[in-house]
C-alpha atoms as a PDB file:
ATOM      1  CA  UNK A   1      93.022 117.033  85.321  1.00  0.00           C
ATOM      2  CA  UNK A   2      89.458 116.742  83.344  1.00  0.00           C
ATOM      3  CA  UNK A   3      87.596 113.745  83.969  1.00  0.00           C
ATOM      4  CA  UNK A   4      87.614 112.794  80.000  1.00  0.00           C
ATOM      5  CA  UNK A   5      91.317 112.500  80.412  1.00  0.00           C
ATOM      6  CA  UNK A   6      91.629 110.551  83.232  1.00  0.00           C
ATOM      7  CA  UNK A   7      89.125 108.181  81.606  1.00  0.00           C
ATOM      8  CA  UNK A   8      91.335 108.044  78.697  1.00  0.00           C
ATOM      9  CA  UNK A   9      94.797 107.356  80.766  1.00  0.00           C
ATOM     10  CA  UNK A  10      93.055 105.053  82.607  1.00  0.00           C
ATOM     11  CA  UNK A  11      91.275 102.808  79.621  1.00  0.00           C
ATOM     12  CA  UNK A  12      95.099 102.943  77.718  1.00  0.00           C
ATOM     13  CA  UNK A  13      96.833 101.419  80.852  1.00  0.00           C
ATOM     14  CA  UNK A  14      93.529  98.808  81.782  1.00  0.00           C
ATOM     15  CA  UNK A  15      93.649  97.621  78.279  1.00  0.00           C
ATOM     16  CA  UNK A  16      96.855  95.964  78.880  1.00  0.00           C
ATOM     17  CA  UNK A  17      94.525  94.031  81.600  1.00  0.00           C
ATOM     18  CA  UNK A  18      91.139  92.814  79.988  1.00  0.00           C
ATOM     19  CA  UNK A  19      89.471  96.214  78.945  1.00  0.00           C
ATOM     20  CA  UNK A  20      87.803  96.221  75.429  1.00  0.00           C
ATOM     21  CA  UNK A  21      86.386  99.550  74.774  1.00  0.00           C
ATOM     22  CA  UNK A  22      85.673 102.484  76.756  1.00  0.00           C
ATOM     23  CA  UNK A  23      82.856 104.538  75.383  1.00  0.00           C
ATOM     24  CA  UNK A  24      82.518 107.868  76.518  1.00  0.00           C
ATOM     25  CA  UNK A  25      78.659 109.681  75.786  1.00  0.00           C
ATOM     26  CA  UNK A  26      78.215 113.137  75.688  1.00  0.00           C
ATOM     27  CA  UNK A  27      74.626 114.464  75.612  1.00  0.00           C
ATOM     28  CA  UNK A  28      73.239 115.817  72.009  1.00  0.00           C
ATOM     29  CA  UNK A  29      70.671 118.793  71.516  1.00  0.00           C
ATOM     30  CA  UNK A  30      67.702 116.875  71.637  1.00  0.00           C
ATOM     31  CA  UNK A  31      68.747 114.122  74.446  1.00  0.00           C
ATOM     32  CA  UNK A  32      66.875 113.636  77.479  1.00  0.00           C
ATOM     33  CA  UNK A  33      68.009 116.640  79.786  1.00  0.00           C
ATOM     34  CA  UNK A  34      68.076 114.075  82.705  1.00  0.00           C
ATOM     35  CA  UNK A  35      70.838 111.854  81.672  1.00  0.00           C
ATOM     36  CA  UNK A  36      75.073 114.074  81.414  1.00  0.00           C
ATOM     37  CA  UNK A  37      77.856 112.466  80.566  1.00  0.00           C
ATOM     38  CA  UNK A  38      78.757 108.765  80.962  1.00  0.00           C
ATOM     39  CA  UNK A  39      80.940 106.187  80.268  1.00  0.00           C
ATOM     40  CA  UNK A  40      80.668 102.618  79.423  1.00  0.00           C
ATOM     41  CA  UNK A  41      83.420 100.252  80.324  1.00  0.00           C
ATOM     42  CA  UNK A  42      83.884  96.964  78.113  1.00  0.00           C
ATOM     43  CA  UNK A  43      85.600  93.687  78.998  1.00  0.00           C
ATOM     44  CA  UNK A  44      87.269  91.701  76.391  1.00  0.00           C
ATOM     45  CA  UNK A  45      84.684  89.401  74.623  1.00  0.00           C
ATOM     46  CA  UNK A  46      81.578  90.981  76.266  1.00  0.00           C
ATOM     47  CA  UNK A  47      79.361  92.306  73.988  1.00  0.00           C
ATOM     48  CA  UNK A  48      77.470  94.438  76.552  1.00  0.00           C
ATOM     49  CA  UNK A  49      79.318  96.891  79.166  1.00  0.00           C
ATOM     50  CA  UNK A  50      80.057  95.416  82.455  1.00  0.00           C
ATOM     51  CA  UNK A  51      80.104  98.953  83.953  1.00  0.00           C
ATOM     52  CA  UNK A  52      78.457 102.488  83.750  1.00  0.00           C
ATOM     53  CA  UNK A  53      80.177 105.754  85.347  1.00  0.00           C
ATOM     54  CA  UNK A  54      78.252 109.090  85.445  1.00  0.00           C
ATOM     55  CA  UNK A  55      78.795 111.741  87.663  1.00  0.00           C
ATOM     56  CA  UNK A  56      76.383 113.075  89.942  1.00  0.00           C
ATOM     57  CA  UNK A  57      75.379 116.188  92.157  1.00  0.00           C
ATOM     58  CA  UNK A  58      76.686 113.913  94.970  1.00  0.00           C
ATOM     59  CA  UNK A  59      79.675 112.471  93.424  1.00  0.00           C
ATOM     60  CA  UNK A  60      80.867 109.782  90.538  1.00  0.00           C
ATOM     61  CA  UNK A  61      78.288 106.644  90.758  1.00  0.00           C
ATOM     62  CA  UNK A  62      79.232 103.310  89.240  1.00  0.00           C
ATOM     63  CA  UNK A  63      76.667 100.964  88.079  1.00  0.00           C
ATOM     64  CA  UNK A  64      76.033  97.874  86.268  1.00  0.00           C
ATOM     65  CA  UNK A  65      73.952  98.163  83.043  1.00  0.00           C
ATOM     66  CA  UNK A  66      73.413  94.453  83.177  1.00  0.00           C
ATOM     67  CA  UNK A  67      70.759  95.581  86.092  1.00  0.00           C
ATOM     68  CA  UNK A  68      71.572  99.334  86.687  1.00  0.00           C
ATOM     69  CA  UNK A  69      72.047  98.730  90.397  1.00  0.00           C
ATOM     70  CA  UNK A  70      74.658 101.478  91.930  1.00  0.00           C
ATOM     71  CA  UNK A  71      77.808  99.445  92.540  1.00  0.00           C
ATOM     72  CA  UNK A  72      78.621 102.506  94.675  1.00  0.00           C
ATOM     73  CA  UNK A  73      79.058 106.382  94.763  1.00  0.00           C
ATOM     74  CA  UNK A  74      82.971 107.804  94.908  1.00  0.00           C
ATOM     75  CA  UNK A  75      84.355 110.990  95.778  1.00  0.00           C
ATOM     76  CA  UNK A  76      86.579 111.112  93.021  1.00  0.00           C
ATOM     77  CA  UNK A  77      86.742 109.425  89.315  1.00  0.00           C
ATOM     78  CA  UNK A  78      89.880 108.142  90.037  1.00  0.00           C
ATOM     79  CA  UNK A  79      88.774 106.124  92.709  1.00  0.00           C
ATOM     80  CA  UNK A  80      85.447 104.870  90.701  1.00  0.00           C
ATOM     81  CA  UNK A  81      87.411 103.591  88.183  1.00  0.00           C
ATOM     82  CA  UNK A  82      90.165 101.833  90.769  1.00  0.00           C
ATOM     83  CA  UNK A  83      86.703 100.542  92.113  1.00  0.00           C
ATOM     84  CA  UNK A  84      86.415  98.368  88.574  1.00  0.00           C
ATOM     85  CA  UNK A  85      89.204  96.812  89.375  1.00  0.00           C
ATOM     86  CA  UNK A  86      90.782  95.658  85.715  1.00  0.00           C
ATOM     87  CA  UNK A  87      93.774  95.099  86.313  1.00  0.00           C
ATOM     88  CA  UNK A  88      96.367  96.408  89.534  1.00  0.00           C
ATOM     89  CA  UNK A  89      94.988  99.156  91.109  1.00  0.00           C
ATOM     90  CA  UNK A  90      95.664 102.265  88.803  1.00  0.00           C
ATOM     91  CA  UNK A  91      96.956 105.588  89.814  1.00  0.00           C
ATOM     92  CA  UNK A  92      95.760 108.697  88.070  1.00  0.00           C
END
């Protein structure tokens, strides 16, 4: 399954559980070559997202934009976003 669509079955079923928005960035012509895909993860009543998920050479790296400090590197998407834990533990 492509990553864009387990972020989207996983945003539907975290909503139920304190999600806001997920916002999902692909890169433009004309955006810095250095920064792919990512995704920003909203909580309910937070204007700013609580988490950042971008996948890397090495695998999928969570991070807070608050500070941009790795929260930590997963093999897998599905288990980066079970690592934001909104909610029970989500299966993909």
């Amino acid at each position: 399954m492509s990553d864009r669509i387990q972020v989207l079955r996983w945003s539907h079923e975290a909503s139920r559980h304190g999600l806001r928005a997920t916002q999902i960035h692909e890169p433009e012509p004309g955006d810095d070559p250095s920064v792919g895909p990512f995704v920003l993860v909203y909580r309910n009543g937070d204007e700013w997202a609580a988490w950042g998920l971008a996948r890397k050479p090495h695998g999928y790296e969570l991070w807070s934009p608050a500070n941009f400090a790795t929260i930590g590197v997963y093999d897998t998407i599905g288990a980066a976003l079970c690592a934001i834990g909104v909610g029970p533990a989500l299966r993909l």
